[in-house]
C-alpha atoms as a PDB file:
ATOM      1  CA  UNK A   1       0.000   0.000   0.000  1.00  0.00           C
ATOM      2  CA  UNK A   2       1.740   3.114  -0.913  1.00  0.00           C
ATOM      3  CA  UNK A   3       2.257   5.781   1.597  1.00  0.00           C
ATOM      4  CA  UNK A   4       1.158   8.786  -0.039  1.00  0.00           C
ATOM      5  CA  UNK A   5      -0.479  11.991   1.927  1.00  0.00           C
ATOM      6  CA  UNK A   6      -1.408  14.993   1.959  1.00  0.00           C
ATOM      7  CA  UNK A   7      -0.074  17.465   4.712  1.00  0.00           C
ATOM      8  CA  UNK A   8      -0.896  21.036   5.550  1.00  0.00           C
ATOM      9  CA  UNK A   9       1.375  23.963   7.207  1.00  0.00           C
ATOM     10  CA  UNK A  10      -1.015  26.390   9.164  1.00  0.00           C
ATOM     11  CA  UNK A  11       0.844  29.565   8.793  1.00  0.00           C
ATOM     12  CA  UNK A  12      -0.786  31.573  10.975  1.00  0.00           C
ATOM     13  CA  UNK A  13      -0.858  34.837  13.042  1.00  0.00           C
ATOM     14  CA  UNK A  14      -1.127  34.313  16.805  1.00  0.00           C
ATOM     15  CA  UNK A  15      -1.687  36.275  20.131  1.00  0.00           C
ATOM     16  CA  UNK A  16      -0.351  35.828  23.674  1.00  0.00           C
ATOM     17  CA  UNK A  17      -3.797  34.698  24.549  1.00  0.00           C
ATOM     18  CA  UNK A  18      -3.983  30.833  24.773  1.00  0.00           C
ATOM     19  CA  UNK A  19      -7.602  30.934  24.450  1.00  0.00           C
ATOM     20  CA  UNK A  20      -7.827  33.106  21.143  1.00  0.00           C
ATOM     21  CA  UNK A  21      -5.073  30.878  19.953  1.00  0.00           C
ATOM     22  CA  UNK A  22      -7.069  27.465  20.606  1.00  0.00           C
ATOM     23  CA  UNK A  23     -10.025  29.429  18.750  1.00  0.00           C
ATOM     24  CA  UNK A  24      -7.996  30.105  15.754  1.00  0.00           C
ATOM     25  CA  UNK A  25      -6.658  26.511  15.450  1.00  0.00           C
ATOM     26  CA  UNK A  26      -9.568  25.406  15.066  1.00  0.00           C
ATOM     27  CA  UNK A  27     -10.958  27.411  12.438  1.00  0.00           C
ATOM     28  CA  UNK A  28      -7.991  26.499  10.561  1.00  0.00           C
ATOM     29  CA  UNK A  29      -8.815  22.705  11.259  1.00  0.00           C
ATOM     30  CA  UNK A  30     -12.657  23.151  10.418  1.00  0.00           C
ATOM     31  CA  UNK A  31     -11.480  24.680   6.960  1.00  0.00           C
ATOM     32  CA  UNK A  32      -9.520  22.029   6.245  1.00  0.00           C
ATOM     33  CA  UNK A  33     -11.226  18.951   6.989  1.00  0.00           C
ATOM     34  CA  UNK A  34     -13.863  20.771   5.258  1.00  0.00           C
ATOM     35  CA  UNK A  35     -12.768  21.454   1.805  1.00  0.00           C
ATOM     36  CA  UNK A  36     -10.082  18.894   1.603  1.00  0.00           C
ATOM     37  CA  UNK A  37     -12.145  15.936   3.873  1.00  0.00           C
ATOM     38  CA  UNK A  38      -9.789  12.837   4.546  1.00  0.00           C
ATOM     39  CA  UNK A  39      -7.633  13.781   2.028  1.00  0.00           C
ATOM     40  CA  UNK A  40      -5.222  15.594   4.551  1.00  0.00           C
ATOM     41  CA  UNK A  41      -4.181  13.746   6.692  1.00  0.00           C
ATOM     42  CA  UNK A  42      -2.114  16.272   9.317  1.00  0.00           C
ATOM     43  CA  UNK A  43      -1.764  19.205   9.693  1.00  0.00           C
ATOM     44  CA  UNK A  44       0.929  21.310  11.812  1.00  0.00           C
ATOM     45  CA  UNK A  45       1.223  24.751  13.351  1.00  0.00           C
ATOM     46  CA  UNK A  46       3.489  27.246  14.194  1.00  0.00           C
ATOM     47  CA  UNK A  47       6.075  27.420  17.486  1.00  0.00           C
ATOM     48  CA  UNK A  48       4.398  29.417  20.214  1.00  0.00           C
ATOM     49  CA  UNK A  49       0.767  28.808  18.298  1.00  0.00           C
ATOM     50  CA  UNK A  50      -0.929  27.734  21.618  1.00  0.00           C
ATOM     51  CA  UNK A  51       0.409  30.066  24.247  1.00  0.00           C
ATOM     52  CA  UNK A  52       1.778  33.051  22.062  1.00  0.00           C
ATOM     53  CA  UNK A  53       5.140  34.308  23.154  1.00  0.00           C
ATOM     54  CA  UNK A  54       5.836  37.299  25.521  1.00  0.00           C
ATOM     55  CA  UNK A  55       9.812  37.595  26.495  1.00  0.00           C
ATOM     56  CA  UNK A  56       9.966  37.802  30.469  1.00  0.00           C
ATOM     57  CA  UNK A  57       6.304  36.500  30.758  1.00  0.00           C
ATOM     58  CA  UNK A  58       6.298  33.043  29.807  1.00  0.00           C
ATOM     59  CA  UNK A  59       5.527  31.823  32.693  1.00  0.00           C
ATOM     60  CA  UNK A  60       2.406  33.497  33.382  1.00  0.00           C
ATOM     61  CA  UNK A  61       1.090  31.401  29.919  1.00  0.00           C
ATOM     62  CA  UNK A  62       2.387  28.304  30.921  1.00  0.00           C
ATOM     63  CA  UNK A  63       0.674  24.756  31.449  1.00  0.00           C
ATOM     64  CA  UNK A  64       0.832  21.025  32.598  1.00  0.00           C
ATOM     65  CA  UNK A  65       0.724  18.796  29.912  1.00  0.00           C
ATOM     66  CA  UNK A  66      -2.031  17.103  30.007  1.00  0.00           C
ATOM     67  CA  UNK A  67      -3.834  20.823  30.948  1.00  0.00           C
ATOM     68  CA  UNK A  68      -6.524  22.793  29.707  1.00  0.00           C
ATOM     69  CA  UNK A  69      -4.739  23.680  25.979  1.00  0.00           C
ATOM     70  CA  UNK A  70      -3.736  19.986  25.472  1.00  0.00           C
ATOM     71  CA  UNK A  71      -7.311  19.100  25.915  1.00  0.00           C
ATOM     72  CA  UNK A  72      -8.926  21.029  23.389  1.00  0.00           C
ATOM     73  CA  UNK A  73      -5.731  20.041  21.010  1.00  0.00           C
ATOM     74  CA  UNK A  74      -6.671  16.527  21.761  1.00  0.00           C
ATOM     75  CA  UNK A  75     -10.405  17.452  21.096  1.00  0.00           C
ATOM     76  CA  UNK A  76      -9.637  19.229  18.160  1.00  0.00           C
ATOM     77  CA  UNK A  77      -7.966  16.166  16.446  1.00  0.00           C
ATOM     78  CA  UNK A  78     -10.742  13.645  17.737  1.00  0.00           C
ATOM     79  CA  UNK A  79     -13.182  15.973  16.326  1.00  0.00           C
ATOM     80  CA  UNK A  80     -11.356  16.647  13.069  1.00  0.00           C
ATOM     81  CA  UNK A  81      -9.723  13.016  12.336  1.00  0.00           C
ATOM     82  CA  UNK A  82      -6.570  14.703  12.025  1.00  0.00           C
ATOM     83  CA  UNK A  83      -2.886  14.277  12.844  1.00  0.00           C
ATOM     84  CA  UNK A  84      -2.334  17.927  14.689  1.00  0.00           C
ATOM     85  CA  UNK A  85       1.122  18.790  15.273  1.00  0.00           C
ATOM     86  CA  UNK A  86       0.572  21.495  17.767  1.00  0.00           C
ATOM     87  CA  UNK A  87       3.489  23.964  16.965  1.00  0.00           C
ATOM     88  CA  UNK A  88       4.369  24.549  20.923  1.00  0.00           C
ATOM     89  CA  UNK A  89       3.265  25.776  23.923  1.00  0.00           C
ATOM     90  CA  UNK A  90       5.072  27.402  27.076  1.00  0.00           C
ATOM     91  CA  UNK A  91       4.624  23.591  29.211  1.00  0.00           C
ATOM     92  CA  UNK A  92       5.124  23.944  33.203  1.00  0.00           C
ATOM     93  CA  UNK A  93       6.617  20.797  34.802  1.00  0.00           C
ATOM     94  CA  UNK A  94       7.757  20.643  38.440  1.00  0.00           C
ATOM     95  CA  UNK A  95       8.783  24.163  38.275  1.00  0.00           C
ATOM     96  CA  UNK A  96      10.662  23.811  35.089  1.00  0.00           C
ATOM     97  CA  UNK A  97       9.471  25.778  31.717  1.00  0.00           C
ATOM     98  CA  UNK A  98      10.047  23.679  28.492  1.00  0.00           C
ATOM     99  CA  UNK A  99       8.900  24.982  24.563  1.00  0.00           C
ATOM    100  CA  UNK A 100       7.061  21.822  24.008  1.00  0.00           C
ATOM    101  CA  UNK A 101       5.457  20.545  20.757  1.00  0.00           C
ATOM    102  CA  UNK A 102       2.703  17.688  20.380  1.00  0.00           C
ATOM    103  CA  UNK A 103       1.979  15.479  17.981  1.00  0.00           C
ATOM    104  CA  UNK A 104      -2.089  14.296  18.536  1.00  0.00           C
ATOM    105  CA  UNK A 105      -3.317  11.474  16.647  1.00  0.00           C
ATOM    106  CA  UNK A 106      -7.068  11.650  15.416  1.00  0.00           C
ATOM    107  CA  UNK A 107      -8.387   9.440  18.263  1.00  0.00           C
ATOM    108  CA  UNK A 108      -7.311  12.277  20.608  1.00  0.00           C
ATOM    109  CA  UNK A 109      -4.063  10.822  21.961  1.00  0.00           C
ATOM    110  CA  UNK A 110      -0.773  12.354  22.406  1.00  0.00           C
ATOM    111  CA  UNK A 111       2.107  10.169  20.433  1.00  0.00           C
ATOM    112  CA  UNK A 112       4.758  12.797  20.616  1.00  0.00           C
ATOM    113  CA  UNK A 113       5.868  15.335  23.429  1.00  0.00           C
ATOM    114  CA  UNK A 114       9.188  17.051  22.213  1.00  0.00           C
ATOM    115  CA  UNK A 115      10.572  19.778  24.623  1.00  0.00           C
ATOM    116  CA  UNK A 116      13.106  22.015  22.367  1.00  0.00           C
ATOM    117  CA  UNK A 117      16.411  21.153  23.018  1.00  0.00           C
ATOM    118  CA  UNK A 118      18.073  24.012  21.980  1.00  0.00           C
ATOM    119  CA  UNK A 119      16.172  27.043  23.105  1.00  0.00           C
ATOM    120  CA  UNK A 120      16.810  30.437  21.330  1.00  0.00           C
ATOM    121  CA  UNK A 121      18.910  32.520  23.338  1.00  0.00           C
ATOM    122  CA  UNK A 122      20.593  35.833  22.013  1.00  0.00           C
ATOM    123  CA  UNK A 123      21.756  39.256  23.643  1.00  0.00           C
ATOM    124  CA  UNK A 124      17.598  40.243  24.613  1.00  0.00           C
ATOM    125  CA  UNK A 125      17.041  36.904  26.281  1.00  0.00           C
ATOM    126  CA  UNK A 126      14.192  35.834  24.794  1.00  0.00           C
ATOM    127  CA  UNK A 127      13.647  32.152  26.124  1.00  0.00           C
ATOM    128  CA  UNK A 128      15.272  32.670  29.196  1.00  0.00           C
ATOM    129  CA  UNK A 129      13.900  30.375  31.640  1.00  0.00           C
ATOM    130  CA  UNK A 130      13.345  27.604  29.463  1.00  0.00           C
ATOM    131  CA  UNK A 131      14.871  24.494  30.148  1.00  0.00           C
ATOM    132  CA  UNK A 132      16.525  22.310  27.309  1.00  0.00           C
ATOM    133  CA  UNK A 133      14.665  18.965  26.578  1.00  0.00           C
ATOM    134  CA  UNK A 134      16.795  15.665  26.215  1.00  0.00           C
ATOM    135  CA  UNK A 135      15.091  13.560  23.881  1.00  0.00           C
ATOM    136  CA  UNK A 136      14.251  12.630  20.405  1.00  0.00           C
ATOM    137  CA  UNK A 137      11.174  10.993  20.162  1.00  0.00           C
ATOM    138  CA  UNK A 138       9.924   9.908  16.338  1.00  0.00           C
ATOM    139  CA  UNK A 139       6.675   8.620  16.118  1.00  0.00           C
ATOM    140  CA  UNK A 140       5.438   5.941  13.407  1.00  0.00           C
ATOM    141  CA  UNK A 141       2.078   7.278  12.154  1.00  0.00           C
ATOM    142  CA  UNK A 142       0.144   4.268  10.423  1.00  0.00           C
ATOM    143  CA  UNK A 143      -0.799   4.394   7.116  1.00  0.00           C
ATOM    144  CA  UNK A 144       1.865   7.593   6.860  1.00  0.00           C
ATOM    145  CA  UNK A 145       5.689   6.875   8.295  1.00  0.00           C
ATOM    146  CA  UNK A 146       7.769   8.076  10.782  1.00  0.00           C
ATOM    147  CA  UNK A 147       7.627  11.774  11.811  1.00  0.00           C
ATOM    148  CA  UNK A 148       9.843  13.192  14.645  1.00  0.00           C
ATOM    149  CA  UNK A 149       9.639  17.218  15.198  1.00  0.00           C
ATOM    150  CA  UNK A 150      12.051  19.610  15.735  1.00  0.00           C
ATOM    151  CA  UNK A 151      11.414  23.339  16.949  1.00  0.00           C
ATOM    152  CA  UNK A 152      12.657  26.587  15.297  1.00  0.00           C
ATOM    153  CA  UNK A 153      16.597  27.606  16.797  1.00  0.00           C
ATOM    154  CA  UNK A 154      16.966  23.283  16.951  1.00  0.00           C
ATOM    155  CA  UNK A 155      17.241  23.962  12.636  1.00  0.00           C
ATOM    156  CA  UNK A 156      20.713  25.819  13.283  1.00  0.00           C
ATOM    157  CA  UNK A 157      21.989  22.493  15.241  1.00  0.00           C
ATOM    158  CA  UNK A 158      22.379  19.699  12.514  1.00  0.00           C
ATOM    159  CA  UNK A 159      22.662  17.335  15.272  1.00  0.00           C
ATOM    160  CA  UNK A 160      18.932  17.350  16.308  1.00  0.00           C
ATOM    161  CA  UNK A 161      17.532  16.543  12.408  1.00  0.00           C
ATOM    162  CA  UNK A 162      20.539  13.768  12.300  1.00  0.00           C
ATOM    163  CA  UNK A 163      19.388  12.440  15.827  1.00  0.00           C
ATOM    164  CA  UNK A 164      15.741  12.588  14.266  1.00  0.00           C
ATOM    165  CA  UNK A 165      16.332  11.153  11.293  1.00  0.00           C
ATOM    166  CA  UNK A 166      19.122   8.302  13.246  1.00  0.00           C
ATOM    167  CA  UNK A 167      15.874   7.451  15.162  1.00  0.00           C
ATOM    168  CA  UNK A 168      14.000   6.975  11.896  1.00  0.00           C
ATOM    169  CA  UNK A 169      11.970   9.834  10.831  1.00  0.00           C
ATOM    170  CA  UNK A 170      11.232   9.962   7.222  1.00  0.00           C
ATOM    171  CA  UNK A 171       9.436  13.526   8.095  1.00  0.00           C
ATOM    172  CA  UNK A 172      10.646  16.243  10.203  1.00  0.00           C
ATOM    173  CA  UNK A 173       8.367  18.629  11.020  1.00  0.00           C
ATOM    174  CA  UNK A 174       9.691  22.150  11.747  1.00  0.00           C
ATOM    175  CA  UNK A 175       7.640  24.938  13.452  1.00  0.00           C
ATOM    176  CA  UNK A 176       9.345  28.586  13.895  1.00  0.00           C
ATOM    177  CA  UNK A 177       8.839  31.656  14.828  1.00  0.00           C
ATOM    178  CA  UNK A 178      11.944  33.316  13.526  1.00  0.00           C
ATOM    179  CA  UNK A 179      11.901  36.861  12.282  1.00  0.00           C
ATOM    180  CA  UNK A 180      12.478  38.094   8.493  1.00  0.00           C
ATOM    181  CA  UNK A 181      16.615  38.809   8.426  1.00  0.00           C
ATOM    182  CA  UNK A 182      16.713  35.125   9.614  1.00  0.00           C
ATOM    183  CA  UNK A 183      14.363  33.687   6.977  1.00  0.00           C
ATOM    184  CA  UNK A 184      17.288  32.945   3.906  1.00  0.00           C
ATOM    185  CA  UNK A 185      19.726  31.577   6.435  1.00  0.00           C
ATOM    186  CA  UNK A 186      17.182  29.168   7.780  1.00  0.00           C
ATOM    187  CA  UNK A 187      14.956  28.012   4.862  1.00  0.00           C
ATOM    188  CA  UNK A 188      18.520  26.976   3.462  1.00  0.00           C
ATOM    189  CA  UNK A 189      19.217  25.144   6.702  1.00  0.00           C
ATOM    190  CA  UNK A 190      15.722  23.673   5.946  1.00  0.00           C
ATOM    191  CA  UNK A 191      17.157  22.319   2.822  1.00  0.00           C
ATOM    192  CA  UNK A 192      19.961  21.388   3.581  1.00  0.00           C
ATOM    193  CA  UNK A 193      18.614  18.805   6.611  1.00  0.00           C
ATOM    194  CA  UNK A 194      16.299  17.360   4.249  1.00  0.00           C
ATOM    195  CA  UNK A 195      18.972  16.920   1.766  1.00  0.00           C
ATOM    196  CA  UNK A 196      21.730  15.545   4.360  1.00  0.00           C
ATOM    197  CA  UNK A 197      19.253  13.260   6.038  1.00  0.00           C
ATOM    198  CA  UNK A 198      17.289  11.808   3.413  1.00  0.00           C
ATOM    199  CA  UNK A 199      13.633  12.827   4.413  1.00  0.00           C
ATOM    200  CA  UNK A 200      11.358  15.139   4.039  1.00  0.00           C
ATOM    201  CA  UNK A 201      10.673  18.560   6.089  1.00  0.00           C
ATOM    202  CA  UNK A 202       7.753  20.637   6.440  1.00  0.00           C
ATOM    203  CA  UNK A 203       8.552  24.320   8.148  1.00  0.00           C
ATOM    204  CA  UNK A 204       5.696  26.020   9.305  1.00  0.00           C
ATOM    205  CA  UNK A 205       6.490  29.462   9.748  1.00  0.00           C
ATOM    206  CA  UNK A 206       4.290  32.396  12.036  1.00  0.00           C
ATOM    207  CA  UNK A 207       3.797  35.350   9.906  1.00  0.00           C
ATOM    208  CA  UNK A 208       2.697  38.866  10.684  1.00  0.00           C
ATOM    209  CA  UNK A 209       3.397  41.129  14.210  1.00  0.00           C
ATOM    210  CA  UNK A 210       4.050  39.264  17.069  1.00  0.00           C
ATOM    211  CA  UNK A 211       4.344  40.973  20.290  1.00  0.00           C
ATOM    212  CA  UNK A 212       5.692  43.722  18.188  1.00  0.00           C
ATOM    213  CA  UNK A 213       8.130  41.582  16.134  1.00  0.00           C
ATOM    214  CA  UNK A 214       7.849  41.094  12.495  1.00  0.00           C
ATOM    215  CA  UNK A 215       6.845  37.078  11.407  1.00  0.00           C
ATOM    216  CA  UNK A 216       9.025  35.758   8.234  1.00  0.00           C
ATOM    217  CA  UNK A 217       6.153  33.692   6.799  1.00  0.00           C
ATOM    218  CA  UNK A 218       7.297  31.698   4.085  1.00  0.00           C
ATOM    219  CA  UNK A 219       6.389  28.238   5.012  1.00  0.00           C
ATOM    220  CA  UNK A 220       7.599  25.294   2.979  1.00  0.00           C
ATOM    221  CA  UNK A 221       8.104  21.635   2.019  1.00  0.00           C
ATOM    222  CA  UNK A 222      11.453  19.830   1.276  1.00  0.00           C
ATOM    223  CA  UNK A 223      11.679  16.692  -0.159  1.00  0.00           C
ATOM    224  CA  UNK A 224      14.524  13.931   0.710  1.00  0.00           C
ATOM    225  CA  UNK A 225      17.054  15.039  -2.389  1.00  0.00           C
ATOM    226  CA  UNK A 226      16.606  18.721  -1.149  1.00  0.00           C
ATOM    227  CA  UNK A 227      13.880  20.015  -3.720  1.00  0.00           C
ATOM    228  CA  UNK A 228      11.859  22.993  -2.283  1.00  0.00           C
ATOM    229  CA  UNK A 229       8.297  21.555  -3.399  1.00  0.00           C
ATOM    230  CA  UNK A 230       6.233  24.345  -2.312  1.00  0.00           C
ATOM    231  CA  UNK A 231       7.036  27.471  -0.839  1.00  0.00           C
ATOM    232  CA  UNK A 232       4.056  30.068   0.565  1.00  0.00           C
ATOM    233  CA  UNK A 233       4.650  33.985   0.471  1.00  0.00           C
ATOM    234  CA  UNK A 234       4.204  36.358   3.639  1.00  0.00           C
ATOM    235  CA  UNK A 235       0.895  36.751   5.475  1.00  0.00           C
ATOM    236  CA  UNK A 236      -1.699  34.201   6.766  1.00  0.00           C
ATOM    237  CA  UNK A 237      -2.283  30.852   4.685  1.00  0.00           C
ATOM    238  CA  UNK A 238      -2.224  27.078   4.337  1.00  0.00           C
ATOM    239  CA  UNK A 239      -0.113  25.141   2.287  1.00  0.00           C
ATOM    240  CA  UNK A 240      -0.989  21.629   1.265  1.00  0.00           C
ATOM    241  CA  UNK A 241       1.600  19.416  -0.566  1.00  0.00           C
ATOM    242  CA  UNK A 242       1.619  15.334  -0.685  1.00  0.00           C
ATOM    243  CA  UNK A 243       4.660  13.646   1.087  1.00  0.00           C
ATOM    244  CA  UNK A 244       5.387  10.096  -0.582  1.00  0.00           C
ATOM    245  CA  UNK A 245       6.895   8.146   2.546  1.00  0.00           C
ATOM    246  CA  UNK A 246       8.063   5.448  -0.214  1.00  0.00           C
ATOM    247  CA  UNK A 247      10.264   7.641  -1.571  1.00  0.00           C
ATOM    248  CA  UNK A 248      12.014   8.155   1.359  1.00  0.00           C
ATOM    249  CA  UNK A 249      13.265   4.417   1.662  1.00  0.00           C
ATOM    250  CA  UNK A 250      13.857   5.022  -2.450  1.00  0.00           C
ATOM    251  CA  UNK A 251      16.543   7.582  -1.584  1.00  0.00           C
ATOM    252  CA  UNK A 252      17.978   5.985   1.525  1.00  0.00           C
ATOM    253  CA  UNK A 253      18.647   2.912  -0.935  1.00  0.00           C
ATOM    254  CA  UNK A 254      20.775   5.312  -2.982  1.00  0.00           C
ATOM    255  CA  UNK A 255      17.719   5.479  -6.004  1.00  0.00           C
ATOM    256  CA  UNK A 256      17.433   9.308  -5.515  1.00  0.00           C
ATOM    257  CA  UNK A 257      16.964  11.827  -8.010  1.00  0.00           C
ATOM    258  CA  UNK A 258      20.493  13.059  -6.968  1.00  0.00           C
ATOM    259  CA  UNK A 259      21.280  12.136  -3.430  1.00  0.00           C
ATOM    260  CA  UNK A 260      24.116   9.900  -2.253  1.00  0.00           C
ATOM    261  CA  UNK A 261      21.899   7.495   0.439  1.00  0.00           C
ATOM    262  CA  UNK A 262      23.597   9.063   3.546  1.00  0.00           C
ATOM    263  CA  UNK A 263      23.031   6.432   6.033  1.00  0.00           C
ATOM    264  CA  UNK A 264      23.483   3.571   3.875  1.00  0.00           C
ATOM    265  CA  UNK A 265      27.127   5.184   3.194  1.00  0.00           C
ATOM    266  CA  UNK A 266      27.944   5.620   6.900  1.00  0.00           C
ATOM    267  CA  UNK A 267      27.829   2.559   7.869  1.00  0.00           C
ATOM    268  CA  UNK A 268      30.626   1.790   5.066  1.00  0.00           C
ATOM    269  CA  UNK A 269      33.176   4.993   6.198  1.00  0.00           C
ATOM    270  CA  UNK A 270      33.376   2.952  10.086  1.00  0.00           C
ATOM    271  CA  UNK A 271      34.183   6.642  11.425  1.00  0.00           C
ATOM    272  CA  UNK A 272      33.588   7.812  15.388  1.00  0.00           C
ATOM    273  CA  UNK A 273      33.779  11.677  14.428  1.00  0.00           C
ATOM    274  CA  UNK A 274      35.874  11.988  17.592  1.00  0.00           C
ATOM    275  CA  UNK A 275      35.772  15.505  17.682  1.00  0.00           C
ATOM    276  CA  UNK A 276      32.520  15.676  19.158  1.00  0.00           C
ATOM    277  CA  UNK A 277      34.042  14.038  22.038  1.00  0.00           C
ATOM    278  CA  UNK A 278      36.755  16.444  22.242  1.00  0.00           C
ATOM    279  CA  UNK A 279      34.259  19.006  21.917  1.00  0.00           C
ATOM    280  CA  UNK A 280      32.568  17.432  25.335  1.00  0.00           C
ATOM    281  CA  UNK A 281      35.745  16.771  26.730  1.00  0.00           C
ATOM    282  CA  UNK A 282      36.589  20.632  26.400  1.00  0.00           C
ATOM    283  CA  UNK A 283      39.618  20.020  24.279  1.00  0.00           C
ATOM    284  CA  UNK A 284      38.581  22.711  21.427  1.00  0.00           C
ATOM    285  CA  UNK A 285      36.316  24.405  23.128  1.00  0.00           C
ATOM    286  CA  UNK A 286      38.943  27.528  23.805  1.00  0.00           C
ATOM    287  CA  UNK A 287      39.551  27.213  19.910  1.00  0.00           C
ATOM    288  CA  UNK A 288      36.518  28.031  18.467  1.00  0.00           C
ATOM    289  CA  UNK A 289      34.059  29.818  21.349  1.00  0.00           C
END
């Protein structure tokens, strides 16, 4: 049975109120199942889509998960029959703020809780307070493949697509909120783990003001040999593309379009890349930070 579906990036414009938010999610998830029916399958968000995103407040928007906003996610998908990948929320745990991302299956179930593990930080301090996550969950949707997720600054860290992707996924999905003078750096990133890890990748980018900060927009779908299949403009939008999970093991057999099978060739070059563990052990460190 082939594995072909159709996905959709929400690309939407959000506010710092969780229940506005939850409101507009849906509306994007009625319109969907609506005009498309069955035919798409998931659909994703954008980082900070539940909660919103206010530097030095993000506590005062944060949640247990299970909580209130995971609820009507989980709702929303039962309701729907959709695959929702949440985009993230501001998640309280024992005292500890995470940026945390769901994957929600259409019974209403959560398969996938991925805490960012490589929050944004920069002179202004934006995510301060929020704890790294540790793990790399990838989650084998029937009738689709296996999707892992990855959250906005995580693109400019190859290691969390590779660790992804080393864990199986055949589709990452990416949701940002970066600003414009960061979208042509990052969209090339987006290639470029696509292309490097044989899979596919979906960015769903926030567009418009945000707290006062210009959205990038530009929202987009990458297929394992690094082809930009469809790319959306500025403002707010959908875009709907099919992934072909097949195609995936086609490429990682070294049958691509124009892609040497990455993995596949690994296993053949019987390096250790030791200087990650000089890196840990501190031995460059001074070098090159």
């Amino acid at each position: 049975m082939a594995r072909r579906v159709k996905i959709a990036a929400c690309q939407g414009i959000w506010t710092t109120s969780t229940d506005q938010n939850l409101q507009r999610m849906e509306i994007f998830a009625q319109g969907i199942s609506a005009e498309w029916g069955e035919m798409v399958k998931l659909i994703s968000f954008t980082e900070y889509a539940v909660t919103g995103f206010h530097p030095g407040k993000l506590a005062e928007s944060a949640e247990p998960i299970p909580g209130p906003a995971s609820d009507r996610l989980c709702e929303m998908a039962s309701k729907y029959k959709l695959w929702i990948c949440s985009g993230s929320q501001v998640e309280k745990d024992n005292g500890n703020l995470y940026n945390t991302s769901l994957l929600i299956s259409p019974e209403g179930n959560i398969a996938i809780k991925y805490r960012k593990t490589h929050p944004f930080s920069d002179p202004y301090g934006s995510e301060v307070g929020i704890k790294c996550g540790k793990e790399y969950p990838v989650y084998d949707v029937p009738g689709m493949g296996k999707v892992g997720i990855m959250i906005c600054s995580d693109m400019v860290y190859p290691e969390v697509a590779r660790a992804l992707a080393w864990n199986g996924a055949e589709l990452i999905l990416w949701p940002t909120m970066a600003f414009p003078p960061l979208r042509d750096p990052l969209l090339a990133m987006a290639v470029t783990r696509a292309w490097e890890n044989n899979c596919y990748l979906m960015a769903t980018c926030g567009t418009g003001q945000h707290v006062g900060i210009g959205l990038m927009g530009h929202s987009m779908l990458v297929d394992p040999d690094g082809q930009v299949l469809n790319e959306v403009g500025d403002g707010e939008t959908i875009l709907i593309d099919t992934v072909d999970f097949d195609y995936v093991t086609v490429v990682r057999n070294g049958d691509g379009r124009r892609l040497t099978p990455v993995f596949k060739f690994m296993k053949l070059f019987g390096h250790t890349y030791p200087q990650y563990a000089d890196f840990l052990k501190g031995r460059v460190y001074k070098q090159i930070a």
